[in-house]
N, C-alpha and C. Protein backbone atom coordinates (compact mmCIF):
# COMPACT_ATOMS: atom_id res chain seq x y z
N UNK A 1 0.83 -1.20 0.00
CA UNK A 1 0.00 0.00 0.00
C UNK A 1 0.86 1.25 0.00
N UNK A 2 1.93 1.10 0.59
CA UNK A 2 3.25 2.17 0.73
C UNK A 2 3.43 2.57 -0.93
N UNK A 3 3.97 1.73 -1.29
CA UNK A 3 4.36 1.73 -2.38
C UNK A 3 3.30 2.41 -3.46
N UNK A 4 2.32 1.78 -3.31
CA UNK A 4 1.50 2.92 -4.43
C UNK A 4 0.82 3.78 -4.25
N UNK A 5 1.31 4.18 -3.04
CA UNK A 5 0.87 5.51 -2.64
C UNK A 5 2.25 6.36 -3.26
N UNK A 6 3.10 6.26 -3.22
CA UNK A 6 4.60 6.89 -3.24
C UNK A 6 4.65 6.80 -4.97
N UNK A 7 3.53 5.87 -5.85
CA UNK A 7 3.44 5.67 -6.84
C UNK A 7 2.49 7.18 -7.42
N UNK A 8 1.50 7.06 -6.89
CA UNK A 8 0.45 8.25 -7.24
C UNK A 8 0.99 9.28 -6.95
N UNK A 9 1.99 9.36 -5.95
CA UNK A 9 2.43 10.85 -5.68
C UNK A 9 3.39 11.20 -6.94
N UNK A 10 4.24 10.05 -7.15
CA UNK A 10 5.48 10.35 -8.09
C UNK A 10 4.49 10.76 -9.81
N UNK A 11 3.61 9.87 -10.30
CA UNK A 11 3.32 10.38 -11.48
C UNK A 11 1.90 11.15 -11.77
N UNK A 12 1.50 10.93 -10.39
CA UNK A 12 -0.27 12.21 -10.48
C UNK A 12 0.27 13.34 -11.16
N UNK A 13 1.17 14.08 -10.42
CA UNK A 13 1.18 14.86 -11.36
C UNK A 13 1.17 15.51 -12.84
N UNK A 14 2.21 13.99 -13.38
CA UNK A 14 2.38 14.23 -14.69
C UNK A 14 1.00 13.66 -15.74
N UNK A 15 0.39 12.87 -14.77
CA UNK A 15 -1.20 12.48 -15.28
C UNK A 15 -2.03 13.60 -15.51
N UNK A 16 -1.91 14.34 -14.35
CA UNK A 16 -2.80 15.22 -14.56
C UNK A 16 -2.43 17.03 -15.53
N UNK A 17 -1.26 17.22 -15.62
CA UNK A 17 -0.42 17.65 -16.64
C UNK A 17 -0.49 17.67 -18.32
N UNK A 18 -0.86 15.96 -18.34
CA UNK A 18 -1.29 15.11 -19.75
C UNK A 18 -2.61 15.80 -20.27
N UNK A 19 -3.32 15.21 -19.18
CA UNK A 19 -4.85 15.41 -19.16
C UNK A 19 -5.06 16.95 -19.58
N UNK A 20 -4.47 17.79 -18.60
CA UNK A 20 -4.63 19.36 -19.17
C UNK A 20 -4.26 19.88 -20.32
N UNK A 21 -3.53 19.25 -20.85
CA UNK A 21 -2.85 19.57 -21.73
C UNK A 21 -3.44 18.85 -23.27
N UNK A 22 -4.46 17.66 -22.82
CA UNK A 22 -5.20 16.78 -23.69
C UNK A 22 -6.21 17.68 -24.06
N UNK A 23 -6.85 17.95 -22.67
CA UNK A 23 -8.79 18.66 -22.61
C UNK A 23 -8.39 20.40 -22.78
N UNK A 24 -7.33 20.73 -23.31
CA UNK A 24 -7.58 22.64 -22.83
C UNK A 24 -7.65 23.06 -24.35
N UNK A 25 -7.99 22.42 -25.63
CA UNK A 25 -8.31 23.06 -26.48
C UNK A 25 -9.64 23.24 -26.51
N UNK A 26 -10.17 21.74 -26.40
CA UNK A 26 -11.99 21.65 -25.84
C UNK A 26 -12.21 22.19 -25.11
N UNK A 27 -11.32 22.85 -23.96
CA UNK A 27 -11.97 23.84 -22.82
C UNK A 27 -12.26 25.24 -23.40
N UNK A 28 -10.76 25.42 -24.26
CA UNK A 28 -11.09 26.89 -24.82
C UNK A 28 -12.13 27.16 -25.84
N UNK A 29 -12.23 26.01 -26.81
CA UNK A 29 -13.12 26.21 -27.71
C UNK A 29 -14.58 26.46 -27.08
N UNK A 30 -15.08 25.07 -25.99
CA UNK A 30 -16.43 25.45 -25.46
C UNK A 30 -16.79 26.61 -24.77
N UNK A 31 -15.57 27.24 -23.75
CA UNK A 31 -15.66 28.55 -23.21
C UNK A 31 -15.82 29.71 -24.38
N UNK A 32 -15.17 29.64 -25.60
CA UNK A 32 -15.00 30.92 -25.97
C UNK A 32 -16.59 31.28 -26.75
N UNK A 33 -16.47 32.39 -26.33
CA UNK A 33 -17.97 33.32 -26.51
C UNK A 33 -18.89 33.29 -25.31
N UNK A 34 -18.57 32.43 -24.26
CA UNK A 34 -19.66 32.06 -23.47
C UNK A 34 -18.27 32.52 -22.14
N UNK A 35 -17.19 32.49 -22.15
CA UNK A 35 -16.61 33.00 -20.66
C UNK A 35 -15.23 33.66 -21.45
N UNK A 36 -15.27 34.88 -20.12
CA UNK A 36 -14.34 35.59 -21.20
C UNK A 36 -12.95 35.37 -20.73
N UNK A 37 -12.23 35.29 -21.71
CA UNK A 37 -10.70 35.24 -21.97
C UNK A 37 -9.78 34.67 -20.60
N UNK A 38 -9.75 36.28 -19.66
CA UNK A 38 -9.35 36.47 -18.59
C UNK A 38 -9.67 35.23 -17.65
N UNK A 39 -11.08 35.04 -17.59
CA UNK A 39 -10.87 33.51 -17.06
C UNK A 39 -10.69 32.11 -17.61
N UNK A 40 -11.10 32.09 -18.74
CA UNK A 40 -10.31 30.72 -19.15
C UNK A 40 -8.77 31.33 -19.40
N UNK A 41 -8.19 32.07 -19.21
CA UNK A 41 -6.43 31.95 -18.52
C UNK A 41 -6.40 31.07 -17.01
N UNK A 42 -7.31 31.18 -16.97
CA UNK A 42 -7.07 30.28 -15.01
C UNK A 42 -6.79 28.50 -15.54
N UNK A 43 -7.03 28.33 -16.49
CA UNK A 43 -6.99 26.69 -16.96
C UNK A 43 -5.16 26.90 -17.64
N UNK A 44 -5.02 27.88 -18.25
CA UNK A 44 -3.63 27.60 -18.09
C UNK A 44 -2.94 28.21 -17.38
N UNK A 45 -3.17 28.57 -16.29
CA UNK A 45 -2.29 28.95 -15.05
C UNK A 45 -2.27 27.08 -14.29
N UNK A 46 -3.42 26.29 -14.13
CA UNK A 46 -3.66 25.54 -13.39
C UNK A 46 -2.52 24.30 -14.19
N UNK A 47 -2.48 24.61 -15.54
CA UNK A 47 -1.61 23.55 -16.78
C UNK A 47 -0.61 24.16 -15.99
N UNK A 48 -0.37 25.34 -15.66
CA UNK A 48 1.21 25.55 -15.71
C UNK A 48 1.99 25.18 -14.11
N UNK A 49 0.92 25.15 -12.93
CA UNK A 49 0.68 24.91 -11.78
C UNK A 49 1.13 23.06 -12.10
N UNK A 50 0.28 22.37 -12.77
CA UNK A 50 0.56 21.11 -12.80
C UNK A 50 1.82 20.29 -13.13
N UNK A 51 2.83 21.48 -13.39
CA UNK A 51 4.18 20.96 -13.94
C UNK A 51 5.11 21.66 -12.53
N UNK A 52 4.56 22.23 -11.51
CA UNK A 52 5.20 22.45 -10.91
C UNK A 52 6.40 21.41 -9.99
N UNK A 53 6.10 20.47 -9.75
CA UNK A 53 7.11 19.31 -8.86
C UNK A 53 7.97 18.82 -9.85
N UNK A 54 7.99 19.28 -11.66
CA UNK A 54 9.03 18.99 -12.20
C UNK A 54 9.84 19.84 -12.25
N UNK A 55 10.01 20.92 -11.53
CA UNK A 55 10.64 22.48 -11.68
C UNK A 55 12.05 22.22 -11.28
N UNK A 56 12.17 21.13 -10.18
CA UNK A 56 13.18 20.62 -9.30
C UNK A 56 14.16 19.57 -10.48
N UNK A 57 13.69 18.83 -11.17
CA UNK A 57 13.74 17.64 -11.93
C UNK A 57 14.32 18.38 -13.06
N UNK A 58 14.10 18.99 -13.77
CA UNK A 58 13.83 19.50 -15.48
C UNK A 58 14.10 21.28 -15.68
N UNK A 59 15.47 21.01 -15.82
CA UNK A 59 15.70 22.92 -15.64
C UNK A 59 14.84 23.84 -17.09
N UNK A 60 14.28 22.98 -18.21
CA UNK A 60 13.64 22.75 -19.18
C UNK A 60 12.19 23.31 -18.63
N UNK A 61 11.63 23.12 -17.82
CA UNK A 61 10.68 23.30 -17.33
C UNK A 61 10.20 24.59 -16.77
N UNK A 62 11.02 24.96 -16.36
CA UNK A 62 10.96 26.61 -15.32
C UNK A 62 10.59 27.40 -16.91
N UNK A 63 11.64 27.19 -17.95
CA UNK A 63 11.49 27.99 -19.39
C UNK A 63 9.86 27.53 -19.41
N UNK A 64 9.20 26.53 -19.75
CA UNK A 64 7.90 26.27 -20.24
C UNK A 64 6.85 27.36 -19.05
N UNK A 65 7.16 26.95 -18.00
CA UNK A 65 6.87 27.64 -16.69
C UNK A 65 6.58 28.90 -17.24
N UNK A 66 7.44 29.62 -16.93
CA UNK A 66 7.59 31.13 -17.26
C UNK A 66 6.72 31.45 -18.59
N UNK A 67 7.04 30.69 -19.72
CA UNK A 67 5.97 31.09 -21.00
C UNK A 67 4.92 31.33 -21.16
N UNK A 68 4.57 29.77 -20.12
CA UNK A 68 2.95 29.59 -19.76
C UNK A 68 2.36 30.70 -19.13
N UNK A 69 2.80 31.35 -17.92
CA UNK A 69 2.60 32.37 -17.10
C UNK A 69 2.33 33.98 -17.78
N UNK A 70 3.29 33.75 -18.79
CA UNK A 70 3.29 35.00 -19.84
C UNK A 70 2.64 34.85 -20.35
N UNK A 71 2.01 33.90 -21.37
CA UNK A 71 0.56 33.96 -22.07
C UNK A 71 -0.50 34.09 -21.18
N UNK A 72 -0.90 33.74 -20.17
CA UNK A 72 -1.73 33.72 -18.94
C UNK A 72 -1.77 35.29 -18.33
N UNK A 73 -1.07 35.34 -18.51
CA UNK A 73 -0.68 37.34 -17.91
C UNK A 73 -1.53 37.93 -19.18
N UNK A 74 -0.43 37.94 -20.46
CA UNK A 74 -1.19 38.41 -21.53
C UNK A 74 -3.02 38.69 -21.91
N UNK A 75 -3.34 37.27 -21.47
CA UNK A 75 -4.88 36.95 -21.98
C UNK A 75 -5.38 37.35 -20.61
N UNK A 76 -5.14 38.10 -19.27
CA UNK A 76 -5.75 38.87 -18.28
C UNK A 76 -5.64 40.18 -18.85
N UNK A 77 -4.07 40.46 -18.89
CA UNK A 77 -4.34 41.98 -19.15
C UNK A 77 -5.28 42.52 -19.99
N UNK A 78 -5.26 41.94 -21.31
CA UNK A 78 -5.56 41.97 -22.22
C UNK A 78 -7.27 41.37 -22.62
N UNK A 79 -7.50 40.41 -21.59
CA UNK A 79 -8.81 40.34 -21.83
C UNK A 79 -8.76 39.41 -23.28
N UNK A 80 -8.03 38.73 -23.90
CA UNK A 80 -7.70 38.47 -25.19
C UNK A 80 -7.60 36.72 -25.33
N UNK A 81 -8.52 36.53 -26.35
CA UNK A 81 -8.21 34.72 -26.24
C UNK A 81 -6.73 34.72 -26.81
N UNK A 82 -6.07 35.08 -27.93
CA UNK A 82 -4.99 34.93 -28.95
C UNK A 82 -3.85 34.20 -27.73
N UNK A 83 -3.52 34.57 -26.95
CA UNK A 83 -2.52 34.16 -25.99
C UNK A 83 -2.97 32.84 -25.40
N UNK A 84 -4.38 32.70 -25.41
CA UNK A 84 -4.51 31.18 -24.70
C UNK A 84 -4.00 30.29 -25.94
N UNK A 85 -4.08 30.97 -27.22
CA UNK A 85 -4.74 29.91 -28.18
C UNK A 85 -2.91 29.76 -28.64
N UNK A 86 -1.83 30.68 -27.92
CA UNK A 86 -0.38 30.72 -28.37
C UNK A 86 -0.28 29.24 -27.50
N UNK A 87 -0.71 28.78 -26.64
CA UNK A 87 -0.07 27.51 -25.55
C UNK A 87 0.19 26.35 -26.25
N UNK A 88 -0.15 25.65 -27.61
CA UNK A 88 0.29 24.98 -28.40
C UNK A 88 1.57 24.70 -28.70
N UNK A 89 1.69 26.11 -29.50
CA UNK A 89 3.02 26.55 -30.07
C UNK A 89 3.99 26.78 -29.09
N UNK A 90 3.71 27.28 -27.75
CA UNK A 90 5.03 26.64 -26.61
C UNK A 90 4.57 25.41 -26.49
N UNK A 91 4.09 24.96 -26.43
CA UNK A 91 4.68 23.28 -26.10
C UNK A 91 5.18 22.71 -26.73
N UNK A 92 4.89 23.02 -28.36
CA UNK A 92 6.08 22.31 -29.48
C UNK A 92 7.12 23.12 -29.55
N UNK A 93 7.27 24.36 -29.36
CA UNK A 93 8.88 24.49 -28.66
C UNK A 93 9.58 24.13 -27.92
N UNK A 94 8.73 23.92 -26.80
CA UNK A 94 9.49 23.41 -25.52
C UNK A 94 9.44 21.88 -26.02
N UNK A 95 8.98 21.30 -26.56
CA UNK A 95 9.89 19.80 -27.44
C UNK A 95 10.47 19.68 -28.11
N UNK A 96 10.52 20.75 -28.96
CA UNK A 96 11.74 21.10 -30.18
C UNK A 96 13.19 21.38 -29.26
N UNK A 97 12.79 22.42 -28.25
CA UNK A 97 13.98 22.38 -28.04
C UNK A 97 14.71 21.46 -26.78
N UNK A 98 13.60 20.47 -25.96
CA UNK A 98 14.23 19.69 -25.48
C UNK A 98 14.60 17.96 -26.26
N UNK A 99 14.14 17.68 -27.30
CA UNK A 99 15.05 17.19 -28.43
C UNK A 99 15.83 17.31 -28.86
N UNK A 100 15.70 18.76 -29.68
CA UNK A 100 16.99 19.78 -30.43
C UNK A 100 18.12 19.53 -29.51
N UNK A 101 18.10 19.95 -28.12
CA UNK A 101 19.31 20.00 -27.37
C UNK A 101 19.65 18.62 -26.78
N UNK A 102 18.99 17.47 -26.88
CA UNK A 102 19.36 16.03 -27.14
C UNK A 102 20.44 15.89 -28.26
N UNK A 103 20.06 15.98 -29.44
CA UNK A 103 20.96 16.54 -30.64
C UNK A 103 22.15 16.44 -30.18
N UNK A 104 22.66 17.77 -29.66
CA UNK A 104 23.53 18.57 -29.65
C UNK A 104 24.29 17.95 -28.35
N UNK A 105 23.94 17.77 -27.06
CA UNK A 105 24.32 16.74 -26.22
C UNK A 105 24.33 15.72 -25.91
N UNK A 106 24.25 14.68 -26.63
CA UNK A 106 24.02 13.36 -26.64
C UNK A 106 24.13 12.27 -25.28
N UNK A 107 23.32 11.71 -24.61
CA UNK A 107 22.02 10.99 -25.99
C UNK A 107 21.14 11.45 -26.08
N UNK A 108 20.50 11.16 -27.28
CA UNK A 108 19.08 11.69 -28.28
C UNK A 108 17.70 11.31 -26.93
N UNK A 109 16.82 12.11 -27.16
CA UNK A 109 15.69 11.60 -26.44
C UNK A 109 15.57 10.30 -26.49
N UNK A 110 15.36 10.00 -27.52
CA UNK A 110 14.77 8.90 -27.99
C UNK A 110 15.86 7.42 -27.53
N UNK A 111 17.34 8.02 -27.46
CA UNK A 111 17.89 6.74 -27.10
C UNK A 111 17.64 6.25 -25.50
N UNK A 112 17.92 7.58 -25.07
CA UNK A 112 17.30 7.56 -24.13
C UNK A 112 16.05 6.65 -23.40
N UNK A 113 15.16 6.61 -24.03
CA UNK A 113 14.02 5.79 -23.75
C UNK A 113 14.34 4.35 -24.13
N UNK A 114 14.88 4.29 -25.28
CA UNK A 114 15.37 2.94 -26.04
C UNK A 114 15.83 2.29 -24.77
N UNK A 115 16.75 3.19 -24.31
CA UNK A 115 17.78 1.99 -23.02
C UNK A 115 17.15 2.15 -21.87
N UNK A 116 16.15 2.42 -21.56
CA UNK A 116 15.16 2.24 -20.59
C UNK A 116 14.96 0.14 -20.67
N UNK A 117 14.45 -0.04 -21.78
CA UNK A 117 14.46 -1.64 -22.16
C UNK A 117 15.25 -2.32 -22.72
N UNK A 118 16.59 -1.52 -23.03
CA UNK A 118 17.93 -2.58 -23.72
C UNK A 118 18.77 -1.34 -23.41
N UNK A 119 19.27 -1.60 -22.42
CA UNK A 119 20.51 -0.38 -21.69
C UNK A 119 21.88 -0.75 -22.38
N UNK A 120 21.70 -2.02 -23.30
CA UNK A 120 22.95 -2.60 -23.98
C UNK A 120 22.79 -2.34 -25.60
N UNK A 121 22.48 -1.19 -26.09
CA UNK A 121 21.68 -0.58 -27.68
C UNK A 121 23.10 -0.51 -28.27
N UNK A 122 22.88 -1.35 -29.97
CA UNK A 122 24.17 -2.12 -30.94
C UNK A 122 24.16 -0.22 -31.09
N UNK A 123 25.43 -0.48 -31.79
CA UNK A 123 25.68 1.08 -32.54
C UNK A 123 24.97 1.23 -33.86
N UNK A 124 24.15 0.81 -34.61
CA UNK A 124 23.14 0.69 -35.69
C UNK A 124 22.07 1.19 -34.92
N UNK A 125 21.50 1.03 -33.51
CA UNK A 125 20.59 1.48 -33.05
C UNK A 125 20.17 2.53 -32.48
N UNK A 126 21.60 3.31 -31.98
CA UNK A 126 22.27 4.29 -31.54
C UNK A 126 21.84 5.22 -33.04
N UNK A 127 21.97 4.84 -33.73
CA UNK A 127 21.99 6.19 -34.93
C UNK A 127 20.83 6.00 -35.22
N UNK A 128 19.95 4.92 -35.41
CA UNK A 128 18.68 4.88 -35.38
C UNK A 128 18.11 5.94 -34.62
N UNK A 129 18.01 5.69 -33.57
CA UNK A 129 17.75 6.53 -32.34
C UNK A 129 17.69 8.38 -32.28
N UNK A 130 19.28 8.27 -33.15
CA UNK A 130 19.56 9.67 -33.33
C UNK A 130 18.53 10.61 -34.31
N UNK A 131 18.69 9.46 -35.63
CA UNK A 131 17.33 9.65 -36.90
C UNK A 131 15.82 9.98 -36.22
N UNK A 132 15.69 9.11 -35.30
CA UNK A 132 14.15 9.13 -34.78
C UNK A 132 14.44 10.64 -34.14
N UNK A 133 14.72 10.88 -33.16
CA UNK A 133 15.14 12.32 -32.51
C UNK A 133 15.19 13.29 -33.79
N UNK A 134 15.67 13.42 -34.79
CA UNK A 134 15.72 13.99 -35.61
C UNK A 134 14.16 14.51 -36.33
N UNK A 135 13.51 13.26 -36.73
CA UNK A 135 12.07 13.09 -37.06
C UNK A 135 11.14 13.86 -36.04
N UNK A 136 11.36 13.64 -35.02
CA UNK A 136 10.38 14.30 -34.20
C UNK A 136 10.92 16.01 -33.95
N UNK A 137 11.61 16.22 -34.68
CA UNK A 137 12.21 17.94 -33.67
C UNK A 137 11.26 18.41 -35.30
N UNK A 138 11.55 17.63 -36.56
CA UNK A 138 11.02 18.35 -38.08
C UNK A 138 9.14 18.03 -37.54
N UNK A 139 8.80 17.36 -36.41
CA UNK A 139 7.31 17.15 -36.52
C UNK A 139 7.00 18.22 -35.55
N UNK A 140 7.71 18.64 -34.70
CA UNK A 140 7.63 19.78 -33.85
C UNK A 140 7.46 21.21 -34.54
N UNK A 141 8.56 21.51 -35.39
CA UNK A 141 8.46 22.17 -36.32
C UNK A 141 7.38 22.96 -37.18
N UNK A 142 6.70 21.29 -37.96
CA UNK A 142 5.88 21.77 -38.73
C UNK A 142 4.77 21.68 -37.59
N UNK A 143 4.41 21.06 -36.70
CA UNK A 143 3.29 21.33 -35.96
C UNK A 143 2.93 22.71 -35.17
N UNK A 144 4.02 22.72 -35.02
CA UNK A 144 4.08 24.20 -33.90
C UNK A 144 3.62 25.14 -34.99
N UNK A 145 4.27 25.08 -36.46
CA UNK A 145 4.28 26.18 -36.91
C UNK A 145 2.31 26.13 -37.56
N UNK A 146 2.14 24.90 -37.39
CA UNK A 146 0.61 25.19 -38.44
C UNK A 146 -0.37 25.25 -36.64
N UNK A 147 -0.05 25.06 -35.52
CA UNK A 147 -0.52 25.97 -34.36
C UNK A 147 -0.96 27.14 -34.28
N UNK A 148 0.67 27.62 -34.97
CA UNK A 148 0.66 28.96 -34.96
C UNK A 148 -0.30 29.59 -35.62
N UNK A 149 -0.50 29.28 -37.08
CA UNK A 149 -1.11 29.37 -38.23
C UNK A 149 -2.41 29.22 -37.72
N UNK A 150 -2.87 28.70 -36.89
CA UNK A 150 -4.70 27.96 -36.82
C UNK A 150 -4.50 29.06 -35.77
N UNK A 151 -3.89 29.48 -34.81
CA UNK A 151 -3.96 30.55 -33.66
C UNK A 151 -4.13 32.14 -34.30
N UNK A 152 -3.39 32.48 -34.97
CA UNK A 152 -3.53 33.68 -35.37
C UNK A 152 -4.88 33.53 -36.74
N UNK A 153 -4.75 32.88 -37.82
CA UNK A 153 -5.68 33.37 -38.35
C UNK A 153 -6.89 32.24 -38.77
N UNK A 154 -7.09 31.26 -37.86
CA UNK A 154 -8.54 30.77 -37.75
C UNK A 154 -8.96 30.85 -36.75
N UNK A 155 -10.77 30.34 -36.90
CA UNK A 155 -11.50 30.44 -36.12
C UNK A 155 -11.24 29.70 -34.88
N UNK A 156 -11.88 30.21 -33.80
CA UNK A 156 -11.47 28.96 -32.14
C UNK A 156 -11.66 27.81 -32.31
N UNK A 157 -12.82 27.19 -33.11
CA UNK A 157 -13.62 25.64 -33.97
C UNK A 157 -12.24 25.28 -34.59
N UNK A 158 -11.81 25.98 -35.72
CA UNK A 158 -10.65 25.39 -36.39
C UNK A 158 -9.20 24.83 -35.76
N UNK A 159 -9.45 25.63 -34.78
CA UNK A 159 -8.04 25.95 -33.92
C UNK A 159 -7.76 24.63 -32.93
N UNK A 160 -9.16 24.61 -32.47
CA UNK A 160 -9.36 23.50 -31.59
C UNK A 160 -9.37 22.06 -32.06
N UNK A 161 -10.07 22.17 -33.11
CA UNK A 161 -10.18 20.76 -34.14
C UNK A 161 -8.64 19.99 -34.19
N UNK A 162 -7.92 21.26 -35.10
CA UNK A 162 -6.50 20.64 -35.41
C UNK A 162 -5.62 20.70 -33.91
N UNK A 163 -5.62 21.34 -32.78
CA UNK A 163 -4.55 21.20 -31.89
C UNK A 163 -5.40 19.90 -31.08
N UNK A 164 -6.19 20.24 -30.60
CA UNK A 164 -7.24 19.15 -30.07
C UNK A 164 -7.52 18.00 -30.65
N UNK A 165 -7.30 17.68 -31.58
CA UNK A 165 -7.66 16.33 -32.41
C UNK A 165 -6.60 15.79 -33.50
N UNK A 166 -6.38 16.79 -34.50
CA UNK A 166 -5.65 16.50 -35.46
C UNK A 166 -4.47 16.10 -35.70
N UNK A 167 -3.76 17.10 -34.53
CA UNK A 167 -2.27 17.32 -34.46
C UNK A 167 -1.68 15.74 -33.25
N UNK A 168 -3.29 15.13 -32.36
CA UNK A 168 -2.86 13.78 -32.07
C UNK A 168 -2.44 13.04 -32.79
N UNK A 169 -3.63 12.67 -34.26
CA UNK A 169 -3.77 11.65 -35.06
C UNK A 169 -2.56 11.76 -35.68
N UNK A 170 -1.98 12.99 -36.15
CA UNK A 170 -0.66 13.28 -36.83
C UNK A 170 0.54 12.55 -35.56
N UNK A 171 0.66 13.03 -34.80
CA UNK A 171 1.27 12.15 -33.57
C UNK A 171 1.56 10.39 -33.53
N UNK A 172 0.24 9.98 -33.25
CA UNK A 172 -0.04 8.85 -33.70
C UNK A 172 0.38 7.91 -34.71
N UNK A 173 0.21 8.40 -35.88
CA UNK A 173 0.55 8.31 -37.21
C UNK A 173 2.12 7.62 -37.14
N UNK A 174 2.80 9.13 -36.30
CA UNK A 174 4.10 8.96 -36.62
C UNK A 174 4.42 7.57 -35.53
N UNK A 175 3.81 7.74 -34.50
CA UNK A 175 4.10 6.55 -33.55
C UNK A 175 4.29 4.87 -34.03
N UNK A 176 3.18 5.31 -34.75
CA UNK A 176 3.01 3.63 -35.62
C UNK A 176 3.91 3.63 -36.71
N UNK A 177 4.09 4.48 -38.03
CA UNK A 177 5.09 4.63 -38.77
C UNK A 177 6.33 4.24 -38.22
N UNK A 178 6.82 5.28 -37.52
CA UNK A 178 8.77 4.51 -37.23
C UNK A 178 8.41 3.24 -36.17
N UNK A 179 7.42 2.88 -35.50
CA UNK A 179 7.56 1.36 -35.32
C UNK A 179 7.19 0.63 -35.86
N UNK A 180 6.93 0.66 -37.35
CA UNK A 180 6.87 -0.33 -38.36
C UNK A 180 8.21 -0.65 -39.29
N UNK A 181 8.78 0.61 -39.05
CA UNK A 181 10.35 1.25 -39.66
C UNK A 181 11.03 0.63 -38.73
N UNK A 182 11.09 0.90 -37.62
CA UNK A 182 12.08 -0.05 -36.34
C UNK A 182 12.45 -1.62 -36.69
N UNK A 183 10.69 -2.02 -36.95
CA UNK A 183 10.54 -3.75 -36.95
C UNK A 183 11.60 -4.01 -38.77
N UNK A 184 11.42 -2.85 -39.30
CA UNK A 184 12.03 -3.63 -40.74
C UNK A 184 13.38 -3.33 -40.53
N UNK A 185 13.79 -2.33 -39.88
CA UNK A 185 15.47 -2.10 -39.19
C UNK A 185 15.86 -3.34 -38.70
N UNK A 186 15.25 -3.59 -37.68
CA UNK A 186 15.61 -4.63 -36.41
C UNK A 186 15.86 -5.94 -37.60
N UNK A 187 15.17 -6.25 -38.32
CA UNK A 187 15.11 -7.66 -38.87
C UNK A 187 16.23 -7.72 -39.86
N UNK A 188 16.67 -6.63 -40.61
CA UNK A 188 17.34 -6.05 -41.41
C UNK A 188 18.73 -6.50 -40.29
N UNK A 189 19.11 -5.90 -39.95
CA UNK A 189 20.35 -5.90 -39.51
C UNK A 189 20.64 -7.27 -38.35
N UNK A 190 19.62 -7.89 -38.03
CA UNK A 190 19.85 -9.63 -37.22
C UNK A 190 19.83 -10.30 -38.56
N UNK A 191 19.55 -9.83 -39.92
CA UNK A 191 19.55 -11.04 -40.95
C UNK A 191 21.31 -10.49 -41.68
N UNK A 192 21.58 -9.62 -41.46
CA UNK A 192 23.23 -9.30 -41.40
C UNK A 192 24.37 -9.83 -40.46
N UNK A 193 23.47 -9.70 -39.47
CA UNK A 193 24.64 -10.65 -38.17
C UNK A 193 24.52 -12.10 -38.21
N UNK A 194 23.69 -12.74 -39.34
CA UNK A 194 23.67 -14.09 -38.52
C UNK A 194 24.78 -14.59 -40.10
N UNK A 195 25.62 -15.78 -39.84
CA UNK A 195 26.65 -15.95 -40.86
C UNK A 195 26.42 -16.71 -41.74
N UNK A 196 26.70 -16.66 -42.97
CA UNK A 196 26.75 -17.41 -44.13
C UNK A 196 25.86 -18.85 -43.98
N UNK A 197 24.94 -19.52 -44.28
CA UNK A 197 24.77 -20.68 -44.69
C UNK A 197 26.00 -21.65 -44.44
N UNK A 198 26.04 -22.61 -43.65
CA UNK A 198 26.98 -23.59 -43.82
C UNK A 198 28.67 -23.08 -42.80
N UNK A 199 28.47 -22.00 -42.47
CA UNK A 199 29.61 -21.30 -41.69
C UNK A 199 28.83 -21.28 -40.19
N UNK A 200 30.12 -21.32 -39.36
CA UNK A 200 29.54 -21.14 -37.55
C UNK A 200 30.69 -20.41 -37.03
N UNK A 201 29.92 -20.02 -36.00
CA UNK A 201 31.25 -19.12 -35.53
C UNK A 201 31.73 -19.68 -34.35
């Protein structure tokens, strides 16, 4: 019982983080016209509240922190949805650039996770790894940037559709794609290691 209590404490948060971050286009879309601006900013003050116990963990975080807070400021002062509807486009920055700087300091996100379940990854998998990291900073990219695009000049319906729905399935997509790419890697290179017909090692 210890134990999963010490369990709920360690990832509630990031559950509930997910979740906000799942339901706050549907929040903004159903609020907007019907509650104004200034208070649906309290849903991303509460998103930005929910990342707080990673502040300690993730120096990455305080940056998202602070952004969040600034669009949230913005859409009070201002009385203005445009700043709720910017919270997209930081979050695919703040993955662009905590990938991007995987990149650049190695290891890649992505290997990262890899050796979560094979802490012993061939050097073919290692660059794999690097490729995948790569793939996701160009999906950050174009996502953030057509965010941007649905934030400034479509409707809240449009806006919500594609960050709220679309930009999952695009997600998704890619999830299943490079692990169909993995499985033809993986088989690919064990049908290289194994030796000649009629030879043993």
């Amino acid at each position: 019982m210890l134990n999963f209590t010490r369990y709920i404490r360690r990832f509630l948060p990031t559950v509930v983080s997910v979740l906000l971050t799942l339901l706050y286009p549907l929040a903004i879309w159903l609020g907007h016209g019907r509650v104004e601006p200034r208070l649906l900013a309290l849903l991303l003050v509460l998103a930005a509240a929910s990342r707080l116990p990673a502040l300690k963990l993730r120096r990455g975080s305080r940056w998202w922190l602070a952004g969040a807070l600034l669009l949230a400021a913005l859409a009070i002062w201002n009385n203005a949805l445009l700043p709720l509807k910017l919270y997209p486009v930081l979050v695919n920055l703040g993955m662009l650039a905590v990938f991007g700087y995987s990149l650049h300091a190695p290891p890649s996100v992505i290997e990262r996770m890899a050796r979560l379940s094979d802490p012993a990854l061939p050097a073919y998998a290692v660059a794999y790894t690097r490729r995948v990291t790569q793939v996701w900073c160009g999906f950050f990219v174009v996502n953030g940037a057509l965010a941007l695009l649905t934030a400034v000049w479509a409707s809240a319906a449009v806006w919500s559709l594609y960050n709220g729905v679309l930009a999952y399935v695009l997600m998704g997509c890619l999830f299943a794609g490079e692990y169909l790419v993995r499985i033809v890697v993986r088989r690919r290179h064990r049908r290289l290691e194994q030796p000649p017909d009629g030879q043993h090692v």
